[in-house]
Protein backbone atom coordinates (compact mmCIF):
# COMPACT_ATOMS: atom_id res chain seq x y z
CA UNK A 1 0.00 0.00 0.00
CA UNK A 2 1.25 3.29 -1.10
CA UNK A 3 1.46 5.99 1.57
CA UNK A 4 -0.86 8.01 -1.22
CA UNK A 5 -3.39 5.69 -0.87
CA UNK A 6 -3.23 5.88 3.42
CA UNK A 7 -3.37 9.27 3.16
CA UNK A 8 -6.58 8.52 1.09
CA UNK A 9 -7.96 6.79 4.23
CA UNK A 10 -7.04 8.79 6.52
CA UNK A 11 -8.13 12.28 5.66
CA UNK A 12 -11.69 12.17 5.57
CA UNK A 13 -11.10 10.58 9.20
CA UNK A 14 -9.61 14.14 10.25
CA UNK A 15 -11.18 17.02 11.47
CA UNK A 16 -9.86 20.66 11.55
CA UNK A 17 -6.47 19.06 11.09
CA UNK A 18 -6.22 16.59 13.71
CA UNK A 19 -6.97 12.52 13.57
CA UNK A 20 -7.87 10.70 16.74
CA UNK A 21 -5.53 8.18 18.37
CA UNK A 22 -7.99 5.92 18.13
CA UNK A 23 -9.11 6.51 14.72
CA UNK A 24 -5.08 6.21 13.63
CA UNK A 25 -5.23 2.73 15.57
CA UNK A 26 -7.80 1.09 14.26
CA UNK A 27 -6.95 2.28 10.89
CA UNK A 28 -3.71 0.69 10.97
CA UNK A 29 -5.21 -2.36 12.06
CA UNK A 30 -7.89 -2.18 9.38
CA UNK A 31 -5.30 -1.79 6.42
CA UNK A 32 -2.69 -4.20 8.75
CA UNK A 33 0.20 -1.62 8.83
CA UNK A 34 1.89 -0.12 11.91
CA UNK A 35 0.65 2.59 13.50
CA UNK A 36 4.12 4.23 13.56
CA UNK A 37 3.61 4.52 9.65
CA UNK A 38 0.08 6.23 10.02
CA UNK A 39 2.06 9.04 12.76
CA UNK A 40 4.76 9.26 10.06
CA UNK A 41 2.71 10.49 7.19
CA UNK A 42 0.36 12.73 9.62
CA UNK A 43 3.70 14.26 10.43
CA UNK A 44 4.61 14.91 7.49
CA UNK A 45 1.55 16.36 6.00
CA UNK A 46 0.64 18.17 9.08
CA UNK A 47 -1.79 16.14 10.47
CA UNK A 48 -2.27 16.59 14.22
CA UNK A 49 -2.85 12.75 16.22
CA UNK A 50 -5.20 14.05 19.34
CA UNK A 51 -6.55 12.13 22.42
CA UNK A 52 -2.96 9.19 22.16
CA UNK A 53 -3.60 7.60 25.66
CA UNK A 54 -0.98 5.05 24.79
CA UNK A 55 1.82 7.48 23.93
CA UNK A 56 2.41 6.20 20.54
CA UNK A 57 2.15 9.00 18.77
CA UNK A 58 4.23 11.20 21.37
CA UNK A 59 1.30 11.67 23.54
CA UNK A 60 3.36 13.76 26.25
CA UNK A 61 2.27 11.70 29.99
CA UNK A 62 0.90 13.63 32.96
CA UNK A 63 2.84 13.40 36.15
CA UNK A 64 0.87 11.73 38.96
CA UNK A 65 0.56 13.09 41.84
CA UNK A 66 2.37 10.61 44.88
């Protein structure tokens, strides 16, 4: 699969820019890629990945409180 034709499936999953973590994951699942590849080309064409609980799309963690 070319990255053209991700891109294809992934845009009209985006809103005002940004794609949903979740969204991204299931999409790579759906066309059995990595997810890393999905982040890559949002990256690259500016695509914001919101709402990453797993941190795999650099999803910066919140410091618990001890």
């Amino acid at each position: 699969m070319t990255d053209e034709e991700i891109l294809e499936q992934v845009r009209p999953l985006t809103r005002d820019g940004k794609l949903r973590c979740a969204d991204a994951l299931e999409l790579a699942a759906r066309l059995q890629i990595k997810p890393a590849r999905i982040g890559r080309l949002c990256n690259q064409h500016e695509i914001r990945v919101i709402n990453c609980q797993l941190g795999c799309f650099g999803a910066v963690s919140k410091k618990r409180d001890r």
